[in-house]
PDB file of N, CA and C in Angstrom:
ATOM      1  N   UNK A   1      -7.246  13.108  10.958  1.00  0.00           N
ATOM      2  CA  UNK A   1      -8.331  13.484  10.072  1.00  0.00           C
ATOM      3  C   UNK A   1      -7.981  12.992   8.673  1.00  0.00           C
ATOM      4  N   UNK A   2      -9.105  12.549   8.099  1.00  0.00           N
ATOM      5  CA  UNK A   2      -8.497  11.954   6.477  1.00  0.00           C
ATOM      6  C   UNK A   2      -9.485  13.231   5.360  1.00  0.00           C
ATOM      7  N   UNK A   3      -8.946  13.392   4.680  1.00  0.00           N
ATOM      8  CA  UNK A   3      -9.781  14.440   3.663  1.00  0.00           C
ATOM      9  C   UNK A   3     -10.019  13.418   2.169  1.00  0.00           C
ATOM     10  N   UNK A   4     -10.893  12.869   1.693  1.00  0.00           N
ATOM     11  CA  UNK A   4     -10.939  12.143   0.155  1.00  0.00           C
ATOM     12  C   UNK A   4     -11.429  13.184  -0.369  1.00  0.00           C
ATOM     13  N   UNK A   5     -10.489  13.651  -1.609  1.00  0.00           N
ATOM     14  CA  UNK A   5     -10.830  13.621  -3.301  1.00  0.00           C
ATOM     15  C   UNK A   5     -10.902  13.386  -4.354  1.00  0.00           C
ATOM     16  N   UNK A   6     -11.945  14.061  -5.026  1.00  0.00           N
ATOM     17  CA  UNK A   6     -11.692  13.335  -6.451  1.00  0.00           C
ATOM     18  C   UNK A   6     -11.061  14.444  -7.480  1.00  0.00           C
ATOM     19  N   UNK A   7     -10.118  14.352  -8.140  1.00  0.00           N
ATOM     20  CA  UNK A   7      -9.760  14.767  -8.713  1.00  0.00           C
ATOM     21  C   UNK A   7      -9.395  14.641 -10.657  1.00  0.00           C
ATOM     22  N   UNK A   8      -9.886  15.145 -11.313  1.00  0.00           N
ATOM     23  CA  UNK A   8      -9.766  14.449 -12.739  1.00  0.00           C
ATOM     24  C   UNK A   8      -8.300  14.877 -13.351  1.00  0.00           C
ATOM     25  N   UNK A   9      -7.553  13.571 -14.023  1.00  0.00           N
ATOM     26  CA  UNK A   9      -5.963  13.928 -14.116  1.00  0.00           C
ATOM     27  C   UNK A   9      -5.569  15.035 -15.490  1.00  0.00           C
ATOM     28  N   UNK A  10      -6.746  15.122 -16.255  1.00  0.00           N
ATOM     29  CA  UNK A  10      -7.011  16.133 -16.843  1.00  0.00           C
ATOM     30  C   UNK A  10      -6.614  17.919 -16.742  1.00  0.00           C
ATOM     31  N   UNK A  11      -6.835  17.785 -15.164  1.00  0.00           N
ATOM     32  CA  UNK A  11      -6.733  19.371 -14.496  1.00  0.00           C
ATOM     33  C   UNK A  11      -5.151  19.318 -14.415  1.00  0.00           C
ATOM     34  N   UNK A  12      -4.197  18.362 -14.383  1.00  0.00           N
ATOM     35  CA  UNK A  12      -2.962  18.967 -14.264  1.00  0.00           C
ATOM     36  C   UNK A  12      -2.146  19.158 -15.652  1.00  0.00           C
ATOM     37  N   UNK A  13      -1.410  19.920 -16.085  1.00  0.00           N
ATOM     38  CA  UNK A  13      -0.326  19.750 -17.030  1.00  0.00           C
ATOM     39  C   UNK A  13       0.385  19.221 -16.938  1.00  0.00           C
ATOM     40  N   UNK A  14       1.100  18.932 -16.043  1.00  0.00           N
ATOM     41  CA  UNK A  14       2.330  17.479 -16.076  1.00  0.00           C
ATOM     42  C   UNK A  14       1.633  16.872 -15.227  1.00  0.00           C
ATOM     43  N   UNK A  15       1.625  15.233 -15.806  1.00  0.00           N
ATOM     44  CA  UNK A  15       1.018  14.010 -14.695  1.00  0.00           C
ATOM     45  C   UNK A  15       1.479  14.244 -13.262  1.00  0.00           C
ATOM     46  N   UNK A  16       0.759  13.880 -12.257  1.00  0.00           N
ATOM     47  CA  UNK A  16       1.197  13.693 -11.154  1.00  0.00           C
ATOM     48  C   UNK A  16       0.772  12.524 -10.239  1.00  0.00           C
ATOM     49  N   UNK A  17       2.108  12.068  -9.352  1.00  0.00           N
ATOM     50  CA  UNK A  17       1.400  10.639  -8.838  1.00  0.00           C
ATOM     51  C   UNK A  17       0.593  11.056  -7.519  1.00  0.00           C
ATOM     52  N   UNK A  18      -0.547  10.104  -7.120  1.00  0.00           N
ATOM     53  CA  UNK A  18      -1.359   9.983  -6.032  1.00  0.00           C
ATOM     54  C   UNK A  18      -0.499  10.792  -4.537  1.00  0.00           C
ATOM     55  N   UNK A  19       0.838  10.542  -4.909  1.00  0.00           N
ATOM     56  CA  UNK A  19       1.396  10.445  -3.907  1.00  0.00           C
ATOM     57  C   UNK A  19       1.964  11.924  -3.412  1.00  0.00           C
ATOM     58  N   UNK A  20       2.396  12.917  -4.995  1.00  0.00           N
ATOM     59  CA  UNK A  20       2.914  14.154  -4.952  1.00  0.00           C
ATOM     60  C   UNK A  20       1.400  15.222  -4.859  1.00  0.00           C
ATOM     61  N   UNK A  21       0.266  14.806  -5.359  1.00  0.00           N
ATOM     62  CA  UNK A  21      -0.350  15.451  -4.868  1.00  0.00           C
ATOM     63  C   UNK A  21      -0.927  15.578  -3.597  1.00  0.00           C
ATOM     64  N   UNK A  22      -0.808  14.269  -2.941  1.00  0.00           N
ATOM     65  CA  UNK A  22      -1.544  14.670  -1.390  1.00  0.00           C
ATOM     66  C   UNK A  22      -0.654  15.313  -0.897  1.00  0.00           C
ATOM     67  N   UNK A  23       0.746  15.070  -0.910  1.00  0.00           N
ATOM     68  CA  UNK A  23       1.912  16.260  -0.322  1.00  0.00           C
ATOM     69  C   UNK A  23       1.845  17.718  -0.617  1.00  0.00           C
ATOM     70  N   UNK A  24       1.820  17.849  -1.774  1.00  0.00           N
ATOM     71  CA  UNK A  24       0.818  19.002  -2.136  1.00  0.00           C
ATOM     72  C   UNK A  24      -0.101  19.739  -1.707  1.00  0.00           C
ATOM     73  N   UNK A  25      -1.212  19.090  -1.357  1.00  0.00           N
ATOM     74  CA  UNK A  25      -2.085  19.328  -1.162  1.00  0.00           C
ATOM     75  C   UNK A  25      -2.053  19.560   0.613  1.00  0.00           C
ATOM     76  N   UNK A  26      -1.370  18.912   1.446  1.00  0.00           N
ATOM     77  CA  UNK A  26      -1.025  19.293   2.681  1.00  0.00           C
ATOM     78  C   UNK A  26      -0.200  20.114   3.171  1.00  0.00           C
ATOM     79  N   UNK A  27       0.562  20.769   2.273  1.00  0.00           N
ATOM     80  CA  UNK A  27       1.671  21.475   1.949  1.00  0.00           C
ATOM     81  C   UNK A  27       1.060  22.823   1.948  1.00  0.00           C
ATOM     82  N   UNK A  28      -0.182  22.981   1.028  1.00  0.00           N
ATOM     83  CA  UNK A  28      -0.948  24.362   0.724  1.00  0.00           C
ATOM     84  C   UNK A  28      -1.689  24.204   1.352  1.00  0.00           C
ATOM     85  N   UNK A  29      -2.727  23.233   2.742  1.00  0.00           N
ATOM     86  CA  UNK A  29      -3.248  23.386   3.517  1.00  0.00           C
ATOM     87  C   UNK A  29      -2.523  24.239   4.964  1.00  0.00           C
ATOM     88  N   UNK A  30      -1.983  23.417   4.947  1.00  0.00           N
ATOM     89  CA  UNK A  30      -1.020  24.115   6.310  1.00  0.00           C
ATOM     90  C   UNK A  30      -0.135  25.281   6.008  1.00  0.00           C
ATOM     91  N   UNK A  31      -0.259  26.283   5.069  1.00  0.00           N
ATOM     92  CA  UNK A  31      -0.246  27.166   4.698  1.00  0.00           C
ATOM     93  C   UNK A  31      -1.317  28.182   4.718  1.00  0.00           C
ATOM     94  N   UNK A  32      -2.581  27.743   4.026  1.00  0.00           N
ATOM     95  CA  UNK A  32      -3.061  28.105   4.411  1.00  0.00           C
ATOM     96  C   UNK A  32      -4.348  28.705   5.469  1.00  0.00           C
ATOM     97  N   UNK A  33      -4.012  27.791   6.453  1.00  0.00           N
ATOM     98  CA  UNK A  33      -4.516  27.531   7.910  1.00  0.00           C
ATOM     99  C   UNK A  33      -3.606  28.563   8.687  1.00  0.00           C
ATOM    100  N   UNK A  34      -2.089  28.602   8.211  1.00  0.00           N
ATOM    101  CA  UNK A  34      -1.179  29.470   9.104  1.00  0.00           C
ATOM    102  C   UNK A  34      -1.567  30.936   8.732  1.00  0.00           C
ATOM    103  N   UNK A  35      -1.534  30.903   7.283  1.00  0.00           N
ATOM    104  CA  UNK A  35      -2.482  32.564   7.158  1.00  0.00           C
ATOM    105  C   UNK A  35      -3.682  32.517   7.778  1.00  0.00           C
ATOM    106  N   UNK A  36      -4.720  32.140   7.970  1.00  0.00           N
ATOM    107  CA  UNK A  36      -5.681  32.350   8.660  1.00  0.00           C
ATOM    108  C   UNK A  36      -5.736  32.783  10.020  1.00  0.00           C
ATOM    109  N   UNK A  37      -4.637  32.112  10.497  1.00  0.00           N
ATOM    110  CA  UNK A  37      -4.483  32.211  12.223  1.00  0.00           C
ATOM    111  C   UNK A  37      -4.936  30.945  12.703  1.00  0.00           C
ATOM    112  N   UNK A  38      -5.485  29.964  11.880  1.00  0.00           N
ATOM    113  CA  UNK A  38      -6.182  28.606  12.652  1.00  0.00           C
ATOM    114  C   UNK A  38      -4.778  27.537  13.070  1.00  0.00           C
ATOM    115  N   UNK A  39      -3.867  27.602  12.830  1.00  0.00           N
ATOM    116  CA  UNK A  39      -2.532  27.309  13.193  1.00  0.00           C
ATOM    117  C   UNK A  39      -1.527  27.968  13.424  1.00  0.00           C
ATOM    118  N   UNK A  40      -0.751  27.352  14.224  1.00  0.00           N
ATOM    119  CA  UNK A  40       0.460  28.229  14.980  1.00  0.00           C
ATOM    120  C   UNK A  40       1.482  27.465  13.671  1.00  0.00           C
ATOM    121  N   UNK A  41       2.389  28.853  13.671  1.00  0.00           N
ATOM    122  CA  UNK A  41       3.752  28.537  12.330  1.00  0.00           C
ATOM    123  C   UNK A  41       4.678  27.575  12.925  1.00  0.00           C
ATOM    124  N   UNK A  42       4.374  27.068  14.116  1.00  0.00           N
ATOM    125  CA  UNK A  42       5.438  26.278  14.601  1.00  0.00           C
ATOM    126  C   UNK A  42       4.398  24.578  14.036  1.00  0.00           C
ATOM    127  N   UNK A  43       3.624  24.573  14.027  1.00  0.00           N
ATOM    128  CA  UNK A  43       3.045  23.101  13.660  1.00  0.00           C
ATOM    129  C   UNK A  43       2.916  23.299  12.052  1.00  0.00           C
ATOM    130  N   UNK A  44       3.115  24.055  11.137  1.00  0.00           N
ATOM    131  CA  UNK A  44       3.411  23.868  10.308  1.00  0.00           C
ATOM    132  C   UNK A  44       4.105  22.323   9.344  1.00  0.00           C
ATOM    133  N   UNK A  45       5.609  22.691  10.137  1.00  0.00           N
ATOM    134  CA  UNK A  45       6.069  21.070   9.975  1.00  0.00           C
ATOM    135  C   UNK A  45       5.214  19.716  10.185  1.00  0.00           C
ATOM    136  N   UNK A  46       4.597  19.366  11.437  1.00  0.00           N
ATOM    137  CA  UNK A  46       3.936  18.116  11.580  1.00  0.00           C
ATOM    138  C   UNK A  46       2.361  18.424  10.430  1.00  0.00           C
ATOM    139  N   UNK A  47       2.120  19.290  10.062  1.00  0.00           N
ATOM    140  CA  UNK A  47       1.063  19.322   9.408  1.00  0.00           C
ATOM    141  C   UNK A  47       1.399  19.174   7.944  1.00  0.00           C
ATOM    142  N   UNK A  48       2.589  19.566   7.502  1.00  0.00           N
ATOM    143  CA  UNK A  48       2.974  19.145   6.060  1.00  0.00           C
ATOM    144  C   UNK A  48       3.875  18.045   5.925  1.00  0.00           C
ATOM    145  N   UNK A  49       4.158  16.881   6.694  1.00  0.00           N
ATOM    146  CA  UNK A  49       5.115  15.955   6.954  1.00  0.00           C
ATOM    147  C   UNK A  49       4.383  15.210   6.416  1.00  0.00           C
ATOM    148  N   UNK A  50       4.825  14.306   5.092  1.00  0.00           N
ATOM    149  CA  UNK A  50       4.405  13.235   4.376  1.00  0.00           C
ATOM    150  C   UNK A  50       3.901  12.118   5.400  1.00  0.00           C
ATOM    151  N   UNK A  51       3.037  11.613   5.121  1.00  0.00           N
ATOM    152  CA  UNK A  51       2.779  10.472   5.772  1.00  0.00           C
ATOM    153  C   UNK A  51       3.391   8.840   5.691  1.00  0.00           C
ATOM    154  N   UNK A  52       3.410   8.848   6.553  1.00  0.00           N
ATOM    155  CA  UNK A  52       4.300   7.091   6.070  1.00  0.00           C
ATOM    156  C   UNK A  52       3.528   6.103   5.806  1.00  0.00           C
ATOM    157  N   UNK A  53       3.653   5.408   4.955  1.00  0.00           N
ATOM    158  CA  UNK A  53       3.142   4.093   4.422  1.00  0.00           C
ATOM    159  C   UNK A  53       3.182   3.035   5.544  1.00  0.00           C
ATOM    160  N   UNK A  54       1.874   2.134   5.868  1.00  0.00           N
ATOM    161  CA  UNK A  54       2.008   1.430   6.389  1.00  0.00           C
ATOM    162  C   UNK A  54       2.258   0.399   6.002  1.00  0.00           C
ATOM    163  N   UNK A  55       3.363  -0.266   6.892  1.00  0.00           N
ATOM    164  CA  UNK A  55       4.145  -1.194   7.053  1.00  0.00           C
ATOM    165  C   UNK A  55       3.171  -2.856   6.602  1.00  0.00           C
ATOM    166  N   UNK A  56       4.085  -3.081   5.959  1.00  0.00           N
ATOM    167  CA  UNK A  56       2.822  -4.621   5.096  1.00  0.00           C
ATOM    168  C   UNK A  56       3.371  -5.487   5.893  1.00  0.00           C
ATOM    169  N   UNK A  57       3.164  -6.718   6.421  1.00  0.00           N
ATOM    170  CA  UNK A  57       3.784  -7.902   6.921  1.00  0.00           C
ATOM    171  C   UNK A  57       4.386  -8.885   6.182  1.00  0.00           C
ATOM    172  N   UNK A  58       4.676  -9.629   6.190  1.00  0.00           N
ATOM    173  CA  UNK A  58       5.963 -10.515   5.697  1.00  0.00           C
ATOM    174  C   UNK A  58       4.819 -11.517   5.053  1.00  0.00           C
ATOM    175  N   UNK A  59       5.298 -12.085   4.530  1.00  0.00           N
ATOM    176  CA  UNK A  59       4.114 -13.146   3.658  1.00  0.00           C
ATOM    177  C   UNK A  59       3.830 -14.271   4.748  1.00  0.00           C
ATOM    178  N   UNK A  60       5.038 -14.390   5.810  1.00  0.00           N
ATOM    179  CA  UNK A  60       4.736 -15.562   6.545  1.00  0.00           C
ATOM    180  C   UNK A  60       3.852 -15.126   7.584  1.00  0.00           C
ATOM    181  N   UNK A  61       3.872 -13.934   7.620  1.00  0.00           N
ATOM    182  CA  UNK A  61       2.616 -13.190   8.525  1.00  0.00           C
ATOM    183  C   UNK A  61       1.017 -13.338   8.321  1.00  0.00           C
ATOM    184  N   UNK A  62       1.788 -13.319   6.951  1.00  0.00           N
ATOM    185  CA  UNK A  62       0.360 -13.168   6.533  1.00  0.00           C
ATOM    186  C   UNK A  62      -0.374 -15.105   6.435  1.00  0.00           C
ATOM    187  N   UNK A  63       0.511 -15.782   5.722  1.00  0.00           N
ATOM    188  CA  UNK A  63       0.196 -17.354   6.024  1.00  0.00           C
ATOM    189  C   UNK A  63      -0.421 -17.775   7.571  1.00  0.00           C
ATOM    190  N   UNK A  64       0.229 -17.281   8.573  1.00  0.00           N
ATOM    191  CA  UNK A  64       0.353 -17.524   9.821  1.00  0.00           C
ATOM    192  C   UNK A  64      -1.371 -17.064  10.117  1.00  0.00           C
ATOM    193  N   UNK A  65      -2.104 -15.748   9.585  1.00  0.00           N
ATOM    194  CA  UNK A  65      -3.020 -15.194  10.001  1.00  0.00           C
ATOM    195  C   UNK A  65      -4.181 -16.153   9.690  1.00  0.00           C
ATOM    196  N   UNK A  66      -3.707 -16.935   8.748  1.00  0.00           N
ATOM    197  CA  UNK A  66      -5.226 -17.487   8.029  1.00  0.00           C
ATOM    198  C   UNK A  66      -5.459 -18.514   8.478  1.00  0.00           C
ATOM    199  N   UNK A  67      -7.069 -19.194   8.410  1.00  0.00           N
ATOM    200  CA  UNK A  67      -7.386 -20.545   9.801  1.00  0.00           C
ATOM    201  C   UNK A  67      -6.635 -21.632   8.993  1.00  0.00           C
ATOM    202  N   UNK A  68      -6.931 -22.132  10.080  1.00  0.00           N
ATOM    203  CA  UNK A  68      -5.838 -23.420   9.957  1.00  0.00           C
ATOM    204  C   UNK A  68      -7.246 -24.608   9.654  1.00  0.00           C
ATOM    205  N   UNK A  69      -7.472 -24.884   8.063  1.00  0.00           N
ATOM    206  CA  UNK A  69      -8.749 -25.250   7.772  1.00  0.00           C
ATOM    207  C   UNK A  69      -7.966 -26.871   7.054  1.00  0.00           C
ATOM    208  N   UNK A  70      -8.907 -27.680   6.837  1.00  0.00           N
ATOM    209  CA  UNK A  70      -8.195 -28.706   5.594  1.00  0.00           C
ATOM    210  C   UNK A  70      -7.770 -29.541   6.087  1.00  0.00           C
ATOM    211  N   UNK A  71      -7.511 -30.861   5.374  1.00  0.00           N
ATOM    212  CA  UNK A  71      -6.444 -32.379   5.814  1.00  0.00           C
ATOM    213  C   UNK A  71      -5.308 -31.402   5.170  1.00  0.00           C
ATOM    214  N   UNK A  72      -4.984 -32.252   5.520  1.00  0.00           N
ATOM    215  CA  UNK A  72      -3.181 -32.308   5.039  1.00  0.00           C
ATOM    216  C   UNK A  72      -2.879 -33.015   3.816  1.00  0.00           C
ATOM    217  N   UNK A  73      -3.858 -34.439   3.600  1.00  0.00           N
ATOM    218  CA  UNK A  73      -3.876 -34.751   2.526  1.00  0.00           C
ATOM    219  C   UNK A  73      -4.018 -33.964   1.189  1.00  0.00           C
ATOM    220  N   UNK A  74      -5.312 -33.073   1.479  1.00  0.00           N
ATOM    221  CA  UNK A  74      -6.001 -32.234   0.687  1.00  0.00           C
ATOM    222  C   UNK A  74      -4.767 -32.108  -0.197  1.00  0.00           C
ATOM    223  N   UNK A  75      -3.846 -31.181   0.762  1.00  0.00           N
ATOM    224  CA  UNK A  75      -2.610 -30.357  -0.350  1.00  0.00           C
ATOM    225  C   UNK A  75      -0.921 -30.735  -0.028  1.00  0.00           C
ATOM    226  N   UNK A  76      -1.530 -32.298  -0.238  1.00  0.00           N
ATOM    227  CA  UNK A  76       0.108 -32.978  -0.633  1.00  0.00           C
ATOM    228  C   UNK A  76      -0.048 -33.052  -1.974  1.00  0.00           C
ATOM    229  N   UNK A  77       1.139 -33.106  -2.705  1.00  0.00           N
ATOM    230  CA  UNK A  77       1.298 -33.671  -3.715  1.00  0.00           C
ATOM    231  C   UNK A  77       1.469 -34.932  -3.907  1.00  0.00           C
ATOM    232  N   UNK A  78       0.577 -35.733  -5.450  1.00  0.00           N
ATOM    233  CA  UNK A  78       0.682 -37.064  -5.556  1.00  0.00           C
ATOM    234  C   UNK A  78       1.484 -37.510  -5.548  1.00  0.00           C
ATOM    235  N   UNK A  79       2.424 -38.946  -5.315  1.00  0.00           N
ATOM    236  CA  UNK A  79       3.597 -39.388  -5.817  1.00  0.00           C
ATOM    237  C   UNK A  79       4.374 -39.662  -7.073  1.00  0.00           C
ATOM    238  N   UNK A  80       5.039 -39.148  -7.343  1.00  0.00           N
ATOM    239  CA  UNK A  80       5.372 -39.222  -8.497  1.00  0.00           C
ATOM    240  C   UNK A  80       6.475 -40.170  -8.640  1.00  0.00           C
ATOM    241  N   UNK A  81       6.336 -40.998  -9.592  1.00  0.00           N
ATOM    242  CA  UNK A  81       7.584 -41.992  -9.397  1.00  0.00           C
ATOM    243  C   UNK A  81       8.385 -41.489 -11.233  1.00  0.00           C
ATOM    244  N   UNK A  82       8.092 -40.792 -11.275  1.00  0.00           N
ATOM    245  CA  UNK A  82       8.579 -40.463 -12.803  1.00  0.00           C
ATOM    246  C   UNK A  82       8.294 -41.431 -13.965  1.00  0.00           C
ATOM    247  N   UNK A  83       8.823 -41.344 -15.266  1.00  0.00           N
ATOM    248  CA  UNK A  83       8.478 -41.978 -16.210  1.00  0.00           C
ATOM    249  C   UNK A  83       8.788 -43.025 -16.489  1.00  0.00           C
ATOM    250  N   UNK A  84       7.748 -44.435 -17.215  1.00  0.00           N
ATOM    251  CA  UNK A  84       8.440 -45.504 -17.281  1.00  0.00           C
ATOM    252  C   UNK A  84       9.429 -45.894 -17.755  1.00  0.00           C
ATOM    253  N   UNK A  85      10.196 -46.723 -17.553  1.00  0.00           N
ATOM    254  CA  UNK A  85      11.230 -47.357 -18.329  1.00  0.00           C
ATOM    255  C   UNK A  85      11.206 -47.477 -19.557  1.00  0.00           C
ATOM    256  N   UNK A  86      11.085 -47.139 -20.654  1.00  0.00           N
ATOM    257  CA  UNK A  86      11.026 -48.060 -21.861  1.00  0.00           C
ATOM    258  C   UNK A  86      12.349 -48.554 -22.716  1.00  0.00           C
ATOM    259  N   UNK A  87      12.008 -50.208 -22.553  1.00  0.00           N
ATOM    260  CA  UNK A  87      13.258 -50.779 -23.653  1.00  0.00           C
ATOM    261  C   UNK A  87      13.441 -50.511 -24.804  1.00  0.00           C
ATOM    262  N   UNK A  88      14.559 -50.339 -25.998  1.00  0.00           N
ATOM    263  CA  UNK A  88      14.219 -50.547 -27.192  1.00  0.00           C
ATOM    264  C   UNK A  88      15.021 -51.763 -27.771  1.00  0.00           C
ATOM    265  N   UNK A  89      14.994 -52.548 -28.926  1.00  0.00           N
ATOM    266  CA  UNK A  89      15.543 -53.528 -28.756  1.00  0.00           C
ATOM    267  C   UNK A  89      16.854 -53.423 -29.512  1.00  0.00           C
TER     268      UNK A  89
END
């Protein structure tokens, strides 16, 4: 289940990140669900257990995902033969 809020950062006295309040906020849910009786005190834990960040892929993952569009020419680089010679006398 996902719950979105909005919250204005105004309402807290010390800043807090995105991250300490949803813990928070699942923390005093499953609390108070266990007072209610709508949860057993033993699921407590899996109901206040931070959630894990999903896992990003590797950049070559991500290269690998995208079509395979274009010459090859397109995105070579020109030749460069570097700068001319110049004599002085």
């Amino acid at each position: 289940m996902r719950i979105i809020m909005e919250i204005r950062e105004e309402a807290f006295r010390t800043p807090k990140t995105p991250q300490q309040i949803a813990d928070e906020m699942r923390q005093a849910a499953a609390v108070f669900w266990v007072a209610r009786g709508d949860v057993a005190p033993e699921a407590v834990n899996d109901l206040s257990a931070a959630t894990l960040p999903k896992k990003e892929g590797t950049l070559m993952d991500f290269l690998l995902s995208m079509p395979n569009v274009g010459e090859d020419a397109d995105f070579e680089r020109p030749v460069d033969y570097g700068r001319p010679v110049v004599e002085f006398d």
